[in-house]
Protein backbone atom coordinates (compact mmCIF):
# COMPACT_ATOMS: atom_id res chain seq x y z
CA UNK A 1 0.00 0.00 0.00
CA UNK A 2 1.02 3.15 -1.19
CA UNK A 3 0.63 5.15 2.35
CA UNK A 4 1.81 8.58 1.51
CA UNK A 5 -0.78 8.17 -1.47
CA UNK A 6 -3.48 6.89 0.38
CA UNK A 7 -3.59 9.35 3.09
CA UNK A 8 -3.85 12.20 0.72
CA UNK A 9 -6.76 10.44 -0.95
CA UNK A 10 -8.63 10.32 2.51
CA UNK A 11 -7.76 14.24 3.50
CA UNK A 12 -8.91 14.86 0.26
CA UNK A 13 -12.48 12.82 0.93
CA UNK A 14 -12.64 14.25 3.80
CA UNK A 15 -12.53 17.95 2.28
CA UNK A 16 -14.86 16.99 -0.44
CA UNK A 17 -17.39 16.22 2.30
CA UNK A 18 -17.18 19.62 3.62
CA UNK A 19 -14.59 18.91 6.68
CA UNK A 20 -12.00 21.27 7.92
CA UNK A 21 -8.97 18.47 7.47
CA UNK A 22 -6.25 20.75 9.66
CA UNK A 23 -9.15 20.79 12.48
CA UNK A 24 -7.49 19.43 15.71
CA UNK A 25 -10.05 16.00 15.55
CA UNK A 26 -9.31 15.23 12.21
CA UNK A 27 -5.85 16.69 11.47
CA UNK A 28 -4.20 12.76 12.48
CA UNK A 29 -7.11 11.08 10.47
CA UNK A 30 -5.56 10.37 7.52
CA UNK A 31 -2.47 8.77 8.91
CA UNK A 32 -5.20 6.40 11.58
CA UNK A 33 -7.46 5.69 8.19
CA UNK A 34 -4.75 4.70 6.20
CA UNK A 35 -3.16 2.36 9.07
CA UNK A 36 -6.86 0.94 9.53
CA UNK A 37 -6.96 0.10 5.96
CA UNK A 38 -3.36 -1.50 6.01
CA UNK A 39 -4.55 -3.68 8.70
CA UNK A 40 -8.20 -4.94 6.87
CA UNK A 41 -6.64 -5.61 3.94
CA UNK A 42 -3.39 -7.26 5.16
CA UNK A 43 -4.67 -10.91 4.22
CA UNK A 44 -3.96 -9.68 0.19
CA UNK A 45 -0.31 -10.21 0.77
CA UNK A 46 -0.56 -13.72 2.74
CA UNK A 47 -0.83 -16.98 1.33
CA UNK A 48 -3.10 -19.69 2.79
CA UNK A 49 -0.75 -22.41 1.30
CA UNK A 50 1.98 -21.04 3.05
CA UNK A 51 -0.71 -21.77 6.07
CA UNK A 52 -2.05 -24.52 5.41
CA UNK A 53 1.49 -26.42 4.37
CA UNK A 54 2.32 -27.70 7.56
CA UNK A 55 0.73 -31.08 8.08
CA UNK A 56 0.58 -34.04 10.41
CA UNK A 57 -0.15 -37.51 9.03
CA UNK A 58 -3.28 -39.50 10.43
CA UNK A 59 -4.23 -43.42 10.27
CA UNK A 60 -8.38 -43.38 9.32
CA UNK A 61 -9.72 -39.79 10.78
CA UNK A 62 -13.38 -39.06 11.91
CA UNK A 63 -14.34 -35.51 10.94
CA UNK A 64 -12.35 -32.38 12.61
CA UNK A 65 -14.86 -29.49 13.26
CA UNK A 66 -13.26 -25.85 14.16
CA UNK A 67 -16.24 -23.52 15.20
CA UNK A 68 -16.42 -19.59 16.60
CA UNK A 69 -13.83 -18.92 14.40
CA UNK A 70 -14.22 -15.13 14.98
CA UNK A 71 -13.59 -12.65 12.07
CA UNK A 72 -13.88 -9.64 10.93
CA UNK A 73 -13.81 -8.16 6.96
CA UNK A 74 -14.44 -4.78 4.73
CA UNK A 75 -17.23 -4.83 2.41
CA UNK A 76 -15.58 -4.26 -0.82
CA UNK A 77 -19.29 -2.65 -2.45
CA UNK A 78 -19.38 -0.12 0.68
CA UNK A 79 -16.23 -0.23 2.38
CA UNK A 80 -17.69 -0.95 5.63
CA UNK A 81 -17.03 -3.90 8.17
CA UNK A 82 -18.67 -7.05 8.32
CA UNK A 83 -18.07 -9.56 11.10
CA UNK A 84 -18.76 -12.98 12.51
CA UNK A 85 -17.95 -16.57 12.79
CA UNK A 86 -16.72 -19.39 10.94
CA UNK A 87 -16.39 -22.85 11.21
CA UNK A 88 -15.04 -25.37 9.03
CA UNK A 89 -15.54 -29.00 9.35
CA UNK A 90 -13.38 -31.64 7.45
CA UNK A 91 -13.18 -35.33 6.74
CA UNK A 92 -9.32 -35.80 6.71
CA UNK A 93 -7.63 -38.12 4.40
CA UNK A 94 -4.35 -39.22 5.66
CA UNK A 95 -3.13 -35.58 7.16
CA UNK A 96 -4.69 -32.99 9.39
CA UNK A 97 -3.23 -29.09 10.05
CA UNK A 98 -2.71 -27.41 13.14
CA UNK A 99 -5.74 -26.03 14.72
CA UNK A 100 -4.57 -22.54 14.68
CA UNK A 101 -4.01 -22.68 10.94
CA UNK A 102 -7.33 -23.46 10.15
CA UNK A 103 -8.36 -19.54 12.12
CA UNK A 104 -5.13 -18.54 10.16
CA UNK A 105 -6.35 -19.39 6.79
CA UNK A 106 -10.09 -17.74 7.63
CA UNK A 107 -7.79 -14.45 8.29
CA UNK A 108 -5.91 -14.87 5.12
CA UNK A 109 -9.12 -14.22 3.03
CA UNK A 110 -11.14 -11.76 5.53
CA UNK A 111 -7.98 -9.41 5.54
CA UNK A 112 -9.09 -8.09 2.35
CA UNK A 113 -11.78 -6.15 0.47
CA UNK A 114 -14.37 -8.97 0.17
CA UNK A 115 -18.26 -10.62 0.10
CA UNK A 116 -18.92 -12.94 2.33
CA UNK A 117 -19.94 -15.27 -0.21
CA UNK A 118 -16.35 -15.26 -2.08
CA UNK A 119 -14.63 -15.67 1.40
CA UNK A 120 -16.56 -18.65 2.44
CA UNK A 121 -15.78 -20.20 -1.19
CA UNK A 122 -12.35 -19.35 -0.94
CA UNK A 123 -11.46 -20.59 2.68
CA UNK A 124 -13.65 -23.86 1.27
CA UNK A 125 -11.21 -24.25 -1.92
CA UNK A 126 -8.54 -23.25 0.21
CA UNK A 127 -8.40 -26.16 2.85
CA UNK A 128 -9.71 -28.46 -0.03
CA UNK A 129 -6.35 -27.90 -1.97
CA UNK A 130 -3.80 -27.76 0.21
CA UNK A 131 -5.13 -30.20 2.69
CA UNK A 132 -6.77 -32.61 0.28
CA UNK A 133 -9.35 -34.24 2.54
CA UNK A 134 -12.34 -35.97 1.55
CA UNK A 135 -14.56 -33.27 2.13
CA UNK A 136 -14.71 -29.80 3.59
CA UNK A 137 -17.64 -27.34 4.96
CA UNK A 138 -16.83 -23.65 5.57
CA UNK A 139 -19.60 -22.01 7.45
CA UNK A 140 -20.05 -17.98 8.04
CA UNK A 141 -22.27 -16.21 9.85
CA UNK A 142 -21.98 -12.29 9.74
CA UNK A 143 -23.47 -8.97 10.59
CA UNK A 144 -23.00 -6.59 7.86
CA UNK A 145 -22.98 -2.56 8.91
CA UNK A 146 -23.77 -1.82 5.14
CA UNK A 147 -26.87 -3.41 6.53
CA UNK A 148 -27.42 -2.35 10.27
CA UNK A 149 -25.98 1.68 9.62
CA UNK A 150 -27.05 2.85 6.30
CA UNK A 151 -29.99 1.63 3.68
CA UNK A 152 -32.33 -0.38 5.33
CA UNK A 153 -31.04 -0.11 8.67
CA UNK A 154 -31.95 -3.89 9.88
CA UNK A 155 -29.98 -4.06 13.30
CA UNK A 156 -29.01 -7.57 14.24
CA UNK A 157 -29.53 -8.97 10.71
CA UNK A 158 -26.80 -11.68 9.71
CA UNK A 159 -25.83 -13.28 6.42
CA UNK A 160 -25.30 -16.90 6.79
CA UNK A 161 -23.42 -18.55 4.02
CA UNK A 162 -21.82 -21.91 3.50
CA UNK A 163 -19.68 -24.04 1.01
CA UNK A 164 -19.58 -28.16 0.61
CA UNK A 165 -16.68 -29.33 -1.61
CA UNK A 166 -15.85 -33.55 -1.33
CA UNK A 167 -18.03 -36.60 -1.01
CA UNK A 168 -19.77 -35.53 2.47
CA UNK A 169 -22.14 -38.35 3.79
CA UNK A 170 -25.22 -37.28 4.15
CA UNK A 171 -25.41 -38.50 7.54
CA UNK A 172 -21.72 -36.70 8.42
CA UNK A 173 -23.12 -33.42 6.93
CA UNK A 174 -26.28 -33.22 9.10
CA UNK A 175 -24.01 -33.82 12.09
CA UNK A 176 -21.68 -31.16 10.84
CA UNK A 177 -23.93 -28.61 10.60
CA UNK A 178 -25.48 -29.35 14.48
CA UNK A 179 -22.10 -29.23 15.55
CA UNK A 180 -21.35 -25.74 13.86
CA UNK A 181 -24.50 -23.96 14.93
């Protein structure tokens, strides 16, 4: 990120909007905006194969389920935050990652400007590639402020999305999902 570049852009926002930029409240904005945005969209520049490399090899392997995955993301239509959960169950086949890396890789793809639909795909794809197991669910749950601030103004509303890749059993998938909720 261009930072010199960027906080010009947002002094110059904020003047088009009718602020007083060398005000004392806003005269450090730019600067705090810019390091905001360096932080949401910090997952651009990480891999989730880097991530996800690590493995640990496993004999047979019932299903791993990692829930309350907390997160939080920038609309990429509004620029505003969305947050929530995530879980992600998978049916291993032969390996399994460290725990960590599986809240890791969810990071890797909300650090970014994003819908919560691609992010759920791409965590999804994600542990289906690099981990290769015989099936993967990526749940998300999340509260959009595009929704609960501006336009309709729905407070509380959440977004629930999810992504199967593999052969899940059907009876595996139901149990899945009452694990996750």
């Amino acid at each position: 990120m261009d930072r010199e570049r960027a906080m010009k852009a947002i002094a110059e926002f904020l003047d088009a909007i009718g602020e007083d930029v060398a005000r004392e409240g806003l005269c450090d904005t730019p600067r705090r905006v810019a390091d905001a945005f360096a932080e949401f969209t910090s997952g651009t520049h990480m891999s989730a194969e880097q991530i996800l490399s690590k493995t640990f090899s496993v004999e047979g392997g019932d299903m791993v389920v990692e829930r309350d995955i907390s997160f939080s993301s920038v609309c990429e239509h509004h620029l505003m935050p969305f947050f929530g959960r995530v879980a992600i169950a998978y049916i291993p086949d032969k390996k399994v990652v460290g725990l960590s890396k599986l809240a890791r890789c969810v990071d890797v793809y909300a650090k970014r400007l994003q819908l919560q639909e691609r992010m759920t795909s791409d965590i999804a794809e994600a542990v289906m590639s690099y981990l290769a197991p015989k099936a993967v669910l990526v749940w998300c749950e999340a509260e959009h402020t595009c929704m609960t601030c501006r336009g309709v103004k729905k407070m509380g509303s959440k977004t629930v999305t999810y992504k199967v890749l593999g052969d899940f059993p059907k009876d595996k998938l139901s149990e899945a999902f009452a694990f996750i909720r």
